[in-house]
N, C-alpha and C. Protein backbone atom coordinates (compact mmCIF):
# COMPACT_ATOMS: atom_id res chain seq x y z
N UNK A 1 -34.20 -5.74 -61.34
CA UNK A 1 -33.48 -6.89 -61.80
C UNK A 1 -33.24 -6.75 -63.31
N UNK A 2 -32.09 -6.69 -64.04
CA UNK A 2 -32.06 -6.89 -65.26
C UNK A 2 -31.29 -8.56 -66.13
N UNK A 3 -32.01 -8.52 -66.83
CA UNK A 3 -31.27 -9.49 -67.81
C UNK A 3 -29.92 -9.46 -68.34
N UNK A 4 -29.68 -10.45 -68.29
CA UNK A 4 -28.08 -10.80 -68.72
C UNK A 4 -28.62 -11.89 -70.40
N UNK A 5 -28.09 -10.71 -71.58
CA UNK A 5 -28.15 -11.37 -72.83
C UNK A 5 -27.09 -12.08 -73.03
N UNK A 6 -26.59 -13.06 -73.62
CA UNK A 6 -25.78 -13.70 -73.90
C UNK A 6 -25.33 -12.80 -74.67
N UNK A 7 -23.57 -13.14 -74.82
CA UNK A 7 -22.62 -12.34 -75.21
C UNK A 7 -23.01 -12.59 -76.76
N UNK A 8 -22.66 -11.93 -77.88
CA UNK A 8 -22.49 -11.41 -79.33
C UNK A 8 -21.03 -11.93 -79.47
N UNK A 9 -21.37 -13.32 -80.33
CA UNK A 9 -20.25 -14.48 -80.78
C UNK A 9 -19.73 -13.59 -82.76
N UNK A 10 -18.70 -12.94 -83.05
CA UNK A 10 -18.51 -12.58 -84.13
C UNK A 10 -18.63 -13.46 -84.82
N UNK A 11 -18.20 -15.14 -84.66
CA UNK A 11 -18.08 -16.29 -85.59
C UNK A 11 -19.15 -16.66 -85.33
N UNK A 12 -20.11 -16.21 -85.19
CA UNK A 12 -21.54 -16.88 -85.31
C UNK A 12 -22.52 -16.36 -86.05
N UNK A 13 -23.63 -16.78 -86.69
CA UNK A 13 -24.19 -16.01 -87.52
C UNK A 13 -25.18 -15.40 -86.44
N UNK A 14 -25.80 -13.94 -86.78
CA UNK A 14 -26.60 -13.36 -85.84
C UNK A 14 -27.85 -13.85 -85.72
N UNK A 15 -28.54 -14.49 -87.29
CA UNK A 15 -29.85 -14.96 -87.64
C UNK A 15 -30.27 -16.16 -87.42
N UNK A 16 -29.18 -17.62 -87.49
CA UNK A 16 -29.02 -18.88 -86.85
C UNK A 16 -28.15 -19.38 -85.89
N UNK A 17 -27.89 -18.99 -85.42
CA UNK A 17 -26.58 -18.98 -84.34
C UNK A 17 -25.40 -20.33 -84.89
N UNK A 18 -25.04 -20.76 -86.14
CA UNK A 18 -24.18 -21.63 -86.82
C UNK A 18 -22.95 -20.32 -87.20
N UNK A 19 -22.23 -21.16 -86.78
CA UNK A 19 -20.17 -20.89 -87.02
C UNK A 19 -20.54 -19.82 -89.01
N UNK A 20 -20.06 -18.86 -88.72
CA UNK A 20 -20.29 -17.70 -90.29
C UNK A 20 -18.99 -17.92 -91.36
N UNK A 21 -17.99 -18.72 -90.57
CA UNK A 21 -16.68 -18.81 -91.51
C UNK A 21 -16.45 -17.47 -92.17
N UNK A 22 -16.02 -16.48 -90.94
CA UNK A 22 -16.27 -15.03 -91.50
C UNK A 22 -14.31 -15.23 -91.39
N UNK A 23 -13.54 -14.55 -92.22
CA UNK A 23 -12.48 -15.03 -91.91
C UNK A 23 -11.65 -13.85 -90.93
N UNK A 24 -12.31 -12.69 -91.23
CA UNK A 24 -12.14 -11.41 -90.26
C UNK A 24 -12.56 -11.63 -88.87
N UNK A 25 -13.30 -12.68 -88.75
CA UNK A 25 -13.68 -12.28 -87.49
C UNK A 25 -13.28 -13.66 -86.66
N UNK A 26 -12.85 -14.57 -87.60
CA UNK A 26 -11.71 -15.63 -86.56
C UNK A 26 -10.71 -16.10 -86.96
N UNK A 27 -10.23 -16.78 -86.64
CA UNK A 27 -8.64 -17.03 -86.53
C UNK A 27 -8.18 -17.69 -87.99
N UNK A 28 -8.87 -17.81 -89.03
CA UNK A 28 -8.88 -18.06 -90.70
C UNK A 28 -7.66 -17.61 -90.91
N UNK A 29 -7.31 -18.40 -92.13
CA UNK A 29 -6.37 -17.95 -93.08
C UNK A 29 -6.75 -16.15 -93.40
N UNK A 30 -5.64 -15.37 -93.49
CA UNK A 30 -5.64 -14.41 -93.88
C UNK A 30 -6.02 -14.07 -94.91
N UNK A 31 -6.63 -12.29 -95.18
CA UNK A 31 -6.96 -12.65 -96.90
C UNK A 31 -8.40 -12.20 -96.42
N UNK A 32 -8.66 -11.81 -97.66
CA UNK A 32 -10.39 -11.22 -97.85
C UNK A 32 -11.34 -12.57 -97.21
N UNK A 33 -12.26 -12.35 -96.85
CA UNK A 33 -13.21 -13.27 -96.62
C UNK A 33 -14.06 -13.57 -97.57
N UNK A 34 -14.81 -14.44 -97.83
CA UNK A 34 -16.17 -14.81 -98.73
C UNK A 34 -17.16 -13.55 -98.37
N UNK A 35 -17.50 -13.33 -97.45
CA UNK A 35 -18.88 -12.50 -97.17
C UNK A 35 -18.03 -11.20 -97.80
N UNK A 36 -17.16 -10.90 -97.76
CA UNK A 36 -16.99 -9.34 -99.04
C UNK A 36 -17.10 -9.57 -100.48
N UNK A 37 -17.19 -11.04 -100.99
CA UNK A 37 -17.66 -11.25 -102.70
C UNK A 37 -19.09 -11.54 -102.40
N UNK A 38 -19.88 -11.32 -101.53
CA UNK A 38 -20.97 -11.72 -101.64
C UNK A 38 -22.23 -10.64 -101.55
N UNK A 39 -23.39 -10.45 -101.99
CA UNK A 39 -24.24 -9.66 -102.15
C UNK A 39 -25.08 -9.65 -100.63
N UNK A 40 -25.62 -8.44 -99.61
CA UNK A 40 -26.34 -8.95 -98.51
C UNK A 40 -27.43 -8.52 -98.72
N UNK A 41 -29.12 -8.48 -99.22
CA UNK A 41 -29.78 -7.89 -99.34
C UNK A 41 -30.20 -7.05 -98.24
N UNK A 42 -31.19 -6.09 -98.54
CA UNK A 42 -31.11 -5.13 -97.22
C UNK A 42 -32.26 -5.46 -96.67
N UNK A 43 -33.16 -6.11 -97.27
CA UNK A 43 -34.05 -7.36 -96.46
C UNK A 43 -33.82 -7.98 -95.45
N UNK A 44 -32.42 -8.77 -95.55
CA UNK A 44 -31.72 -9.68 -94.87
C UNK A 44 -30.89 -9.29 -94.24
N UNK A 45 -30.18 -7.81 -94.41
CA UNK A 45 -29.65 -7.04 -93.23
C UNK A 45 -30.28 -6.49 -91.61
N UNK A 46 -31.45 -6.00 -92.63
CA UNK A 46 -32.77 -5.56 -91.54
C UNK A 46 -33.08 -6.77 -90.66
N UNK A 47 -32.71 -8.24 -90.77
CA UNK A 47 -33.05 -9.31 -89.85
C UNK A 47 -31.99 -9.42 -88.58
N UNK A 48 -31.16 -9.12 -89.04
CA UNK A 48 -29.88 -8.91 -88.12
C UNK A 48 -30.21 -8.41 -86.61
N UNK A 49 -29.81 -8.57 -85.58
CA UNK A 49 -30.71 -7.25 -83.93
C UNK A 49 -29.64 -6.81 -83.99
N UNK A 50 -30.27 -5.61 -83.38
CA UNK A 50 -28.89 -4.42 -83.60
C UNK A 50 -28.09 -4.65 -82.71
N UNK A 51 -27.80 -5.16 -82.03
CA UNK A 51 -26.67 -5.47 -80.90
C UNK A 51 -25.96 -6.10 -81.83
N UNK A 52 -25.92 -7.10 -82.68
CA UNK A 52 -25.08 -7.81 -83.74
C UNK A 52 -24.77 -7.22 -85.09
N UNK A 53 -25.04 -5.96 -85.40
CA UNK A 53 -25.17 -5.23 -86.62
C UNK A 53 -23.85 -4.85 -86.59
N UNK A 54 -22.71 -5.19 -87.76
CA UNK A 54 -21.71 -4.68 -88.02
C UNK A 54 -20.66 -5.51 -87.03
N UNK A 55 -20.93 -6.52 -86.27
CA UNK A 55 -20.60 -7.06 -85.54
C UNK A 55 -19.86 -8.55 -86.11
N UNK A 56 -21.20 -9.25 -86.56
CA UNK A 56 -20.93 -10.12 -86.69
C UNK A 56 -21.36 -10.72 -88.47
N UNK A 57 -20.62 -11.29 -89.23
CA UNK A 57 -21.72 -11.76 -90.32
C UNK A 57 -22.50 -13.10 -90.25
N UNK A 58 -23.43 -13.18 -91.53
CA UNK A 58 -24.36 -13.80 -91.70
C UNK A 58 -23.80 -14.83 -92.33
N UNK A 59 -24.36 -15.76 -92.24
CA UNK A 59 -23.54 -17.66 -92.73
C UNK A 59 -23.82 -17.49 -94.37
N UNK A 60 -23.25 -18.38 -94.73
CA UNK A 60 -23.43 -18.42 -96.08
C UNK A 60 -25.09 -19.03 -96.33
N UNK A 61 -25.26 -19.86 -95.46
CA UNK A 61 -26.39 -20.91 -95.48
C UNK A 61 -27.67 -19.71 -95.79
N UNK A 62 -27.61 -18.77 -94.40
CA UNK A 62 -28.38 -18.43 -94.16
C UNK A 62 -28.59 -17.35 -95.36
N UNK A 63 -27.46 -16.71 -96.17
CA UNK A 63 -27.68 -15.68 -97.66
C UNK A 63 -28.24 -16.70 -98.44
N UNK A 64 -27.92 -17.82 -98.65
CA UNK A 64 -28.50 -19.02 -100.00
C UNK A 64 -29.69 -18.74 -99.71
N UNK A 65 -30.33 -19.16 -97.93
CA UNK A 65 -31.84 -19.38 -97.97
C UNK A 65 -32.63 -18.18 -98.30
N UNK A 66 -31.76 -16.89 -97.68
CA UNK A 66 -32.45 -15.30 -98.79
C UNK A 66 -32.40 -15.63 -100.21
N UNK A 67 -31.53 -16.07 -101.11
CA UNK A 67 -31.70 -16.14 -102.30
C UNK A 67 -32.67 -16.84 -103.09
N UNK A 68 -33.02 -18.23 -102.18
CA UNK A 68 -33.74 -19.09 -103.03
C UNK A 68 -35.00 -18.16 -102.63
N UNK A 69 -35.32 -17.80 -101.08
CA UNK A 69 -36.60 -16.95 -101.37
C UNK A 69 -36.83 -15.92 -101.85
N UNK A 70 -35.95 -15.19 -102.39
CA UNK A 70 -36.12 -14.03 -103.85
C UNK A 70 -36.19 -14.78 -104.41
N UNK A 71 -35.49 -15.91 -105.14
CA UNK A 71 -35.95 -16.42 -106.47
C UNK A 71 -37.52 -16.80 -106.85
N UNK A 72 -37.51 -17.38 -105.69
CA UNK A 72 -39.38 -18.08 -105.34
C UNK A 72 -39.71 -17.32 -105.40
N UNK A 73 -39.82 -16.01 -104.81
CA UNK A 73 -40.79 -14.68 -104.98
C UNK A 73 -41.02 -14.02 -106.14
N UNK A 74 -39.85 -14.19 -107.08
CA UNK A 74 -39.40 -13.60 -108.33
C UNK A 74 -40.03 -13.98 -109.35
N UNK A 75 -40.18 -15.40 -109.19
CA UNK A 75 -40.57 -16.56 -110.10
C UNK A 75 -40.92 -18.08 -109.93
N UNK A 76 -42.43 -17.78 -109.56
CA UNK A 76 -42.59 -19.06 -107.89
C UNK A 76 -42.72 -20.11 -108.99
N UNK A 77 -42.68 -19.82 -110.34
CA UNK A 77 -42.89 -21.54 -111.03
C UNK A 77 -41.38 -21.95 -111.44
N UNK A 78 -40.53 -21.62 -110.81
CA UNK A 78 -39.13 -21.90 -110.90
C UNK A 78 -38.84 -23.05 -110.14
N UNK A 79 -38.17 -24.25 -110.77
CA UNK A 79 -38.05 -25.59 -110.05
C UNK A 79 -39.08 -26.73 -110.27
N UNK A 80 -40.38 -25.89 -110.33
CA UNK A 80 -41.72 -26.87 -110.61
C UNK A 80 -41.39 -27.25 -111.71
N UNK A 81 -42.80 -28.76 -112.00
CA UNK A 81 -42.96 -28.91 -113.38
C UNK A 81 -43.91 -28.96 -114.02
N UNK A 82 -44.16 -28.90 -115.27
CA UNK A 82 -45.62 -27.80 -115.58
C UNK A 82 -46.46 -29.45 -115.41
């Protein structure tokens, strides 16, 4: 008996399953997308399953929440107050 995975949605993010507003990969205005001005760490690439790798991108949401946790990691008294 094998499993049936649910299909690999390009407009979805691979890591939260929320709409990626990738503009390559749906029916968007033409024109570069956001996720090519944007940085992906390779941290946050490596989270991706490889069935979705190169497939689909990652939400914006979900790069912010990599960023704020480099920042926190970077400099965990960032935001606090002394």
């Amino acid at each position: 008996m094998s499993l049936l995975l649910p299909a690999m949605d390009p407009c979805r993010c691979p890591l939260c399953g929320q709409p990626n507003a990738c503009a390559m990969a749906g029916a968007l205005a033409p024109g570069p997308c956001w996720c090519t001005r944007v940085h992906f760490s390779a941290d946050l690439l490596a989270q991706v399953p490889e069935a979705a790798r190169n497939k689909a991108c990652i939400c914006a949401a979900c790069v912010a929440a990599s960023e704020d946790n480099k920042a926190q990691v970077e400099d965990p008294s960032k935001g606090e107050g002394a």
